[in-house]
Protein backbone atom coordinates (compact mmCIF):
# COMPACT_ATOMS: atom_id res chain seq x y z
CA UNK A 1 0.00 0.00 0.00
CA UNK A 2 2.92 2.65 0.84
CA UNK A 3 4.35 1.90 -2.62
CA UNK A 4 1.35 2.51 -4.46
CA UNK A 5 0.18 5.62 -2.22
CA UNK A 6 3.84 6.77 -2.95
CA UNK A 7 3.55 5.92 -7.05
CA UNK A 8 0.15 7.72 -7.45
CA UNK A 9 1.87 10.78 -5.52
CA UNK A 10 3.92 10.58 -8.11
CA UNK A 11 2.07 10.42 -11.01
CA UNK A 12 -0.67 12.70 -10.71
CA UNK A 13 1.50 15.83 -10.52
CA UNK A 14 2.87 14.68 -13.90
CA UNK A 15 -0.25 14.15 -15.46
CA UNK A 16 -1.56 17.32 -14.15
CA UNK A 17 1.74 19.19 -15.64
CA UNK A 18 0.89 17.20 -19.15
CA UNK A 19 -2.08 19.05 -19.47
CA UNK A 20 -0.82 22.50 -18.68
CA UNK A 21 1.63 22.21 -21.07
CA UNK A 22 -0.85 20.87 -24.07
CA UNK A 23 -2.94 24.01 -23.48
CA UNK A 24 0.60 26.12 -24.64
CA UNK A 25 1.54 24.81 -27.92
CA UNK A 26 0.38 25.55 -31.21
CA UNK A 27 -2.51 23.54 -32.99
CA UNK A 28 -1.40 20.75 -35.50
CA UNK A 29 -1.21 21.49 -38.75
CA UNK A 30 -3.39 20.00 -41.28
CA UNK A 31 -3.24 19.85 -45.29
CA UNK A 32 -5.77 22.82 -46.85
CA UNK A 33 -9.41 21.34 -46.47
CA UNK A 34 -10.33 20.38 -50.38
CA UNK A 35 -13.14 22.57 -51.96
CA UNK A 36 -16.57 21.98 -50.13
CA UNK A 37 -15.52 20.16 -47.26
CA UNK A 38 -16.26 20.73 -44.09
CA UNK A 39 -13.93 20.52 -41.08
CA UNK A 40 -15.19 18.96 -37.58
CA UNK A 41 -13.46 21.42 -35.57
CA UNK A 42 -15.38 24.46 -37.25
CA UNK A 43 -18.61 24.59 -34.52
CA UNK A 44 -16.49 24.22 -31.21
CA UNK A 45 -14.08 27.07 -32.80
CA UNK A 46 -17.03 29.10 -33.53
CA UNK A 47 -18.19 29.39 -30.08
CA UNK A 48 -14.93 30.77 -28.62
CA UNK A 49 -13.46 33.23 -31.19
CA UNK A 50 -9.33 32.94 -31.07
CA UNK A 51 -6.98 35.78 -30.82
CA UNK A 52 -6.02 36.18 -34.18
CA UNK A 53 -9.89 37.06 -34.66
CA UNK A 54 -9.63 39.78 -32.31
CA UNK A 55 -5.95 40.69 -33.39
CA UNK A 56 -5.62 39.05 -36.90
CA UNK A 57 -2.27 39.18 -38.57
CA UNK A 58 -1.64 39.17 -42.27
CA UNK A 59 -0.63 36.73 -43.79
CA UNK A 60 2.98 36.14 -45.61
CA UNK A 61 1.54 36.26 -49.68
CA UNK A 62 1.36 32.80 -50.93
CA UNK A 63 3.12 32.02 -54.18
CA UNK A 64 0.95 32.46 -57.34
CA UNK A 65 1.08 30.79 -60.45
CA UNK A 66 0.51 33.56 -62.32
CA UNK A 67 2.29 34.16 -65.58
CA UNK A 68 6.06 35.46 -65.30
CA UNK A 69 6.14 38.96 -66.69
CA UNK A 70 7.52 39.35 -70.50
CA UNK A 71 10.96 40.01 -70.78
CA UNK A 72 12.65 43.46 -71.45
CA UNK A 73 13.01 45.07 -75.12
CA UNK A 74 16.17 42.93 -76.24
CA UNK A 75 15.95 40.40 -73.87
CA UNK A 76 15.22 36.85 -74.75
CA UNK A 77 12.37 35.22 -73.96
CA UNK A 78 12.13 32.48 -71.27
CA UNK A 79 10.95 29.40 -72.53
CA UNK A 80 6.77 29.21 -71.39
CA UNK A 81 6.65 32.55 -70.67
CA UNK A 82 3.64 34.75 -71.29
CA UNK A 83 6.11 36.92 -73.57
CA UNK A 84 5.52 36.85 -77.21
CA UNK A 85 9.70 36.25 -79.36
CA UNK A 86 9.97 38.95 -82.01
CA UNK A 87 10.19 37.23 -85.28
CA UNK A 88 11.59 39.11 -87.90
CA UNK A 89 10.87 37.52 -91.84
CA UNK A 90 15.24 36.36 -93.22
CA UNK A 91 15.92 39.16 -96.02
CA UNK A 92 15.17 37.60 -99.45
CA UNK A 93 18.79 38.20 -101.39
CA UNK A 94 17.09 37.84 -104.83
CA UNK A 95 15.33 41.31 -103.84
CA UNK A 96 18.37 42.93 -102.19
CA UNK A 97 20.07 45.87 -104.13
CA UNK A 98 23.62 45.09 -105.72
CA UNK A 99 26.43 46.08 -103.37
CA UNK A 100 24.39 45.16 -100.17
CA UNK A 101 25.84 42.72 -97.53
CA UNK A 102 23.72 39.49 -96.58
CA UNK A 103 24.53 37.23 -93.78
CA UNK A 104 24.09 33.83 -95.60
CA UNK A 105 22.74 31.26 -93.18
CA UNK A 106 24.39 28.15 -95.00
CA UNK A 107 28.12 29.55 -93.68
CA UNK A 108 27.34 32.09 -91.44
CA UNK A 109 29.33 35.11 -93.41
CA UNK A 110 28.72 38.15 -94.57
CA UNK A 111 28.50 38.19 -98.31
CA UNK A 112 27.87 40.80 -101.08
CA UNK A 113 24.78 40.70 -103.46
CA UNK A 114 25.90 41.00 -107.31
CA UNK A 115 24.05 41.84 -110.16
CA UNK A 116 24.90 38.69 -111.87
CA UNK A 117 26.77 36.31 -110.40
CA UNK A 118 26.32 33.88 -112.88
CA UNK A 119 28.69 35.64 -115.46
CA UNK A 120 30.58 37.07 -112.61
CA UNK A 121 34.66 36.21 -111.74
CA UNK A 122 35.50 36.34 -108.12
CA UNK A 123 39.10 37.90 -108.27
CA UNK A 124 41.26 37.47 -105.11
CA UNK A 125 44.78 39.10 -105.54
CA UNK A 126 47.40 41.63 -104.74
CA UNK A 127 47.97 45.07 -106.19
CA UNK A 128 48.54 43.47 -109.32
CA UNK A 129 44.58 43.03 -109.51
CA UNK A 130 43.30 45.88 -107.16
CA UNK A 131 43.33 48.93 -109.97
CA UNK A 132 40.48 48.80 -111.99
CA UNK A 133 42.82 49.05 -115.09
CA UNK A 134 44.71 46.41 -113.29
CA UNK A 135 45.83 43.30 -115.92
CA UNK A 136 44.09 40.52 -114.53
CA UNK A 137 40.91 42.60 -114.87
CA UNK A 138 40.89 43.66 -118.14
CA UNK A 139 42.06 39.86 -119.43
CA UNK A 140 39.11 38.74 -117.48
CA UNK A 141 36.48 41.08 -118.79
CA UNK A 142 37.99 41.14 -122.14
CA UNK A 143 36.58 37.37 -122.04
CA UNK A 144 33.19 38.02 -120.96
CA UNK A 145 32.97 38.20 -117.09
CA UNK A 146 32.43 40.68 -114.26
CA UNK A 147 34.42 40.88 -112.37
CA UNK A 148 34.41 40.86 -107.92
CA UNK A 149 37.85 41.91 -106.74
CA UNK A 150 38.73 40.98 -103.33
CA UNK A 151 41.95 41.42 -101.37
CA UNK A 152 44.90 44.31 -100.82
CA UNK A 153 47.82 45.74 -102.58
CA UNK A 154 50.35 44.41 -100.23
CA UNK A 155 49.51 41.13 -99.34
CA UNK A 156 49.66 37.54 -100.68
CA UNK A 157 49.34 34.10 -99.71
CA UNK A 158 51.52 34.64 -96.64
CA UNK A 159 52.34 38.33 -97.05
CA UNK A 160 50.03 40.89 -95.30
CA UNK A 161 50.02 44.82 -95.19
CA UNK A 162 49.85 45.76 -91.77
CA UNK A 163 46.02 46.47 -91.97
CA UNK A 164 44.89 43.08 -93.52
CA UNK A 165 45.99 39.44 -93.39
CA UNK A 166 47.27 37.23 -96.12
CA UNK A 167 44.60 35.72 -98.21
CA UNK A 168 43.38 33.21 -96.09
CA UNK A 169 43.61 35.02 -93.24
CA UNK A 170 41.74 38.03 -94.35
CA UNK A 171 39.29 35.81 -95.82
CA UNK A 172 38.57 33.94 -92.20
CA UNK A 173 38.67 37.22 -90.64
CA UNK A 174 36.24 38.94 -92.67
CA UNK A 175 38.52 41.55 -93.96
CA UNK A 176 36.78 41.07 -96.99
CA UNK A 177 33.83 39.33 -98.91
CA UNK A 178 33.30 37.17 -101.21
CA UNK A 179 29.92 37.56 -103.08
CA UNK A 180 26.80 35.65 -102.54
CA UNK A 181 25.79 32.77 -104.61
CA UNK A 182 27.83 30.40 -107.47
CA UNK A 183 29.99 32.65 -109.70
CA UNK A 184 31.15 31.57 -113.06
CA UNK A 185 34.80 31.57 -112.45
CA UNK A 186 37.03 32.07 -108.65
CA UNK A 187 40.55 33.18 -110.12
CA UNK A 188 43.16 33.73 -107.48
CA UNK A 189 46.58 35.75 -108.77
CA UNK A 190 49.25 36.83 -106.80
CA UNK A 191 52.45 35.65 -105.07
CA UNK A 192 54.75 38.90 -106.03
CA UNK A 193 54.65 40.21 -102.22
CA UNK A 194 55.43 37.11 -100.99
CA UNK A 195 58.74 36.71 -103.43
CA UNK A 196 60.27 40.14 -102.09
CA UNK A 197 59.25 39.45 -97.97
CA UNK A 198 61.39 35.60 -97.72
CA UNK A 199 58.29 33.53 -97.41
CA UNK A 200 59.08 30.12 -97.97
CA UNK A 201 58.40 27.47 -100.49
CA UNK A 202 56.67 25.70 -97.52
CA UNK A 203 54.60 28.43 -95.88
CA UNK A 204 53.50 29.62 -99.49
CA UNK A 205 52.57 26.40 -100.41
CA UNK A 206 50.93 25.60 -97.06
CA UNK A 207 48.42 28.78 -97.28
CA UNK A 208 47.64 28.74 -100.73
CA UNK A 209 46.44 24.95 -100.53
CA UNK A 210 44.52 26.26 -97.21
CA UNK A 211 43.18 29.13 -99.44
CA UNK A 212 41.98 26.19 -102.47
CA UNK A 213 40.29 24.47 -99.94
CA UNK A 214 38.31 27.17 -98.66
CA UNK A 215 37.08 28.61 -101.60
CA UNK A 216 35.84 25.37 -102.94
CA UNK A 217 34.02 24.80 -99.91
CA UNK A 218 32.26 27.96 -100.38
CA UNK A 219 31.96 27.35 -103.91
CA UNK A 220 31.40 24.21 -104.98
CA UNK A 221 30.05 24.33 -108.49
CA UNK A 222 32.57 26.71 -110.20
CA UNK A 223 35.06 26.64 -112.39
CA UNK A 224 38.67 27.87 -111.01
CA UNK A 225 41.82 29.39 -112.14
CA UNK A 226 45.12 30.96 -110.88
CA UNK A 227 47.62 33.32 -112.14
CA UNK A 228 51.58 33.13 -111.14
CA UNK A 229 53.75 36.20 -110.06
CA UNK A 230 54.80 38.47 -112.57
CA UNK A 231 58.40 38.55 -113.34
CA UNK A 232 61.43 38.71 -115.94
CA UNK A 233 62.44 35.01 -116.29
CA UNK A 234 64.45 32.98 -114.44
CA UNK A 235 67.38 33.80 -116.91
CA UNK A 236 66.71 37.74 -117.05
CA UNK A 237 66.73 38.82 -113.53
CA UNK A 238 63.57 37.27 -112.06
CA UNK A 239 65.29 36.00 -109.30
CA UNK A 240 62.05 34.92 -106.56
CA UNK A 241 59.53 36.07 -108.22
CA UNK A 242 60.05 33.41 -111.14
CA UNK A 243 60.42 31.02 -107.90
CA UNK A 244 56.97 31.26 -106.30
CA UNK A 245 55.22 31.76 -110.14
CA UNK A 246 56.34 28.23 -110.76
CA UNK A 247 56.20 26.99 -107.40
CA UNK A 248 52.52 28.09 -107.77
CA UNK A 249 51.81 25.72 -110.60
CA UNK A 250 52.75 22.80 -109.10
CA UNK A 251 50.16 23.51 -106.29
CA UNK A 252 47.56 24.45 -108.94
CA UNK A 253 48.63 21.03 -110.74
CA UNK A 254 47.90 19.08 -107.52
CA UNK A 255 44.44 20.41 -107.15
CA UNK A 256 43.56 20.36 -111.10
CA UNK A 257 43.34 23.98 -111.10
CA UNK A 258 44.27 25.02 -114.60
CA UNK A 259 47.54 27.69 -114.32
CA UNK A 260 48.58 30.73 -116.24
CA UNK A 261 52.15 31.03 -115.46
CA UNK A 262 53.65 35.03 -116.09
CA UNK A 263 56.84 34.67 -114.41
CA UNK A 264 58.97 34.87 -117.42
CA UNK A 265 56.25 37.37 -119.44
CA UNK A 266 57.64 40.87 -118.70
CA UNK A 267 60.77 39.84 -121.11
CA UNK A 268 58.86 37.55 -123.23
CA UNK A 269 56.62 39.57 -124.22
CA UNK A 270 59.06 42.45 -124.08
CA UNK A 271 57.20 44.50 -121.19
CA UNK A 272 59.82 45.69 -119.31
CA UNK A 273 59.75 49.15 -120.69
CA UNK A 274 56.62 49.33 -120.17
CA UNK A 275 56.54 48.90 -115.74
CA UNK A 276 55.65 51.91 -113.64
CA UNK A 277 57.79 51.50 -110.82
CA UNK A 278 60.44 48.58 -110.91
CA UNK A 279 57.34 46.36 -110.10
CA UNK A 280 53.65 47.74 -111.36
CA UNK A 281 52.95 48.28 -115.07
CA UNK A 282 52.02 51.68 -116.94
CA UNK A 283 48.54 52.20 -118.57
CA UNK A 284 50.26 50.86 -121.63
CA UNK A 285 51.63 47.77 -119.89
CA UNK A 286 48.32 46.65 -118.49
CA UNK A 287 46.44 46.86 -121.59
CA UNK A 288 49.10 45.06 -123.34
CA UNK A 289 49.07 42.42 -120.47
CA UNK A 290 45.27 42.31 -120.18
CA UNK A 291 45.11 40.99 -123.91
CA UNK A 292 47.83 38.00 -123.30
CA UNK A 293 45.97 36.70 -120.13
CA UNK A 294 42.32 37.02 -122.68
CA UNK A 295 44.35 34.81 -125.04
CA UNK A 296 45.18 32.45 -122.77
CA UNK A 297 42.15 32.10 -120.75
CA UNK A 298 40.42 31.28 -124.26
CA UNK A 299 42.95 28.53 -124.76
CA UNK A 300 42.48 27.10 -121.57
CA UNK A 301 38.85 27.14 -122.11
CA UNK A 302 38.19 29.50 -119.17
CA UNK A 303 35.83 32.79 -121.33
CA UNK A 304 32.58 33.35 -120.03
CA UNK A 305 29.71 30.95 -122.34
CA UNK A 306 28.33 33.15 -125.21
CA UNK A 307 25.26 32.96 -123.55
CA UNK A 308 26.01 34.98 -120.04
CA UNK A 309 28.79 36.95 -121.67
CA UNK A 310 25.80 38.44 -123.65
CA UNK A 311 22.44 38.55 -122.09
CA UNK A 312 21.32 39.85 -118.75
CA UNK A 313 20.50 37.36 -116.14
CA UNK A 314 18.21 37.70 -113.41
CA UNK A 315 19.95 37.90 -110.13
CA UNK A 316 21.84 35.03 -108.53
């Protein structure tokens, strides 16, 4: 009897404690009651209002699922979002003016709309080529084409000028663009700069076969050409530059690319007398050049076709 009058002194403080401290904590909490149902508690609540009905407190904001806001002028757009992309129609380049640039989506460059490209020769060379009464032009339009100049006095297949690269560099770089769409004919002259800096056999052979490549790639479906380095001969002072013009055919050889060699034409064709500077020719000298290079771009079969040397072709 002591022990159990001495457990149930015991025990009934504690229990008495237990319920004190129940009446301090906070209510369970429960998962939202779904949509029309009713919660047993509600009526004994109802009869003793709580203090947050006398004092109620607001609530922290629940999160919404409300549509994100649209994103800021120039900003993308999230994917799902409630804003609208800004979708702007790709420029047609059969409607683009002559001379405009067009980012073509097959490579990624900028290129140049031409009236024609279809009776058009892509020109990449040195200063040589770059006068408009340059040689290489008139031989090329004297045999039907238009002709597209790209590149810089100064510069060759490993030579640059300070403000441009070599050819394939400049080309990479965007120094300059080729034209939109297939031309006729892609003739690439040059090698003179390269003769008078020490490039070697080895670094000009390297950079023109990179240059080959490239243009190819780009344009698959025309014909190509290249012209040497103009010079004296081997046996009448040309020294380098008679070098790298026949070190030029042999890469044009390798890649079936037929070759107008003019590193012996200057005494050949006795044009000596007729150079500008040492190096450039005189009005008289580029005409008189223009007309060999005609001549033998008809005997290598390279003239424009009678047809677009003639009539005026939609563009492209």
């Amino acid at each position: 009897m002591r022990n159990a009058s001495a457990l149930t002194r015991f025990v009934a403080p504690m229990i008495a404690a237990g319920v004190l401290m129940a009446g301090c904590g906070q209510a369970p909490q429960t998962p939202d009651a779904a949509p029309g149902s009713v919660d047993p508690s509600a009526s004994a609540q109802a009869s003793q209002p709580s203090a947050e009905a006398v004092a109620p407190k607001t609530a922290a904001p629940r999160k919404s699922a409300a549509a994100p806001v649209a994103a800021a002028p120039g900003e993308p757009v999230a994917a799902g979002s409630a804003g609208k992309a800004q979708l702007t129609a790709e420029p047609d380049p059969s409607t683009m003016a002559p001379g405009s640039v067009y980012k073509n989506p097959a490579n990624g460059r900028n290129e140049v709309i031409v009236a024609n490209i279809r009776r058009t020769a892509v020109l990449i060379g040195d200063s040589q080529s770059e006068p408009e009464a340059g040689w290489p032009r008139q031989g090329l339009s004297a045999v039907g084409y238009n002709v597209f100049f790209c590149g810089r006095g100064g510069t060759g297949f490993v030579a640059s000028n300070g403000k441009t690269g070599n050819y394939i560099d400049a080309l990479q770089r965007g120094d300059w663009q080729l034209p939109y769409g297939s031309p006729a004919l892609v003739v690439i002259q040059g090698g003179g700069n390269d003769a008078a800096r020490g490039a070697t056999d080895s670094q000009i052979v390297a950079n023109a076969e990179r240059l080959i490549s490239s243009l190819k790639q780009r344009y698959p479906g025309a014909k190509f050409a290249m012209i040497g380095t103009l010079a004296r001969g081997v046996n009448y002072g040309g020294g380098r530059r008679s070098q790298v013009d026949a070190l030029l055919g042999t890469v044009a050889a390798k890649h079936s690319i037929p070759f107008v060699s003019v590193g012996d034409w200057l005494t050949k064709h006795n044009l000596a007398k007729e150079l500008a500077d040492g190096v450039h020719m005189n009005n008289v000298g580029h005409k008189a050049l223009g007309g060999l290079l005609a001549t033998r771009l008809q005997e290598l079969g390279l003239q424009a076709p009678a047809e677009l040397a003639t009539s005026a072709l939609p563009l492209g």
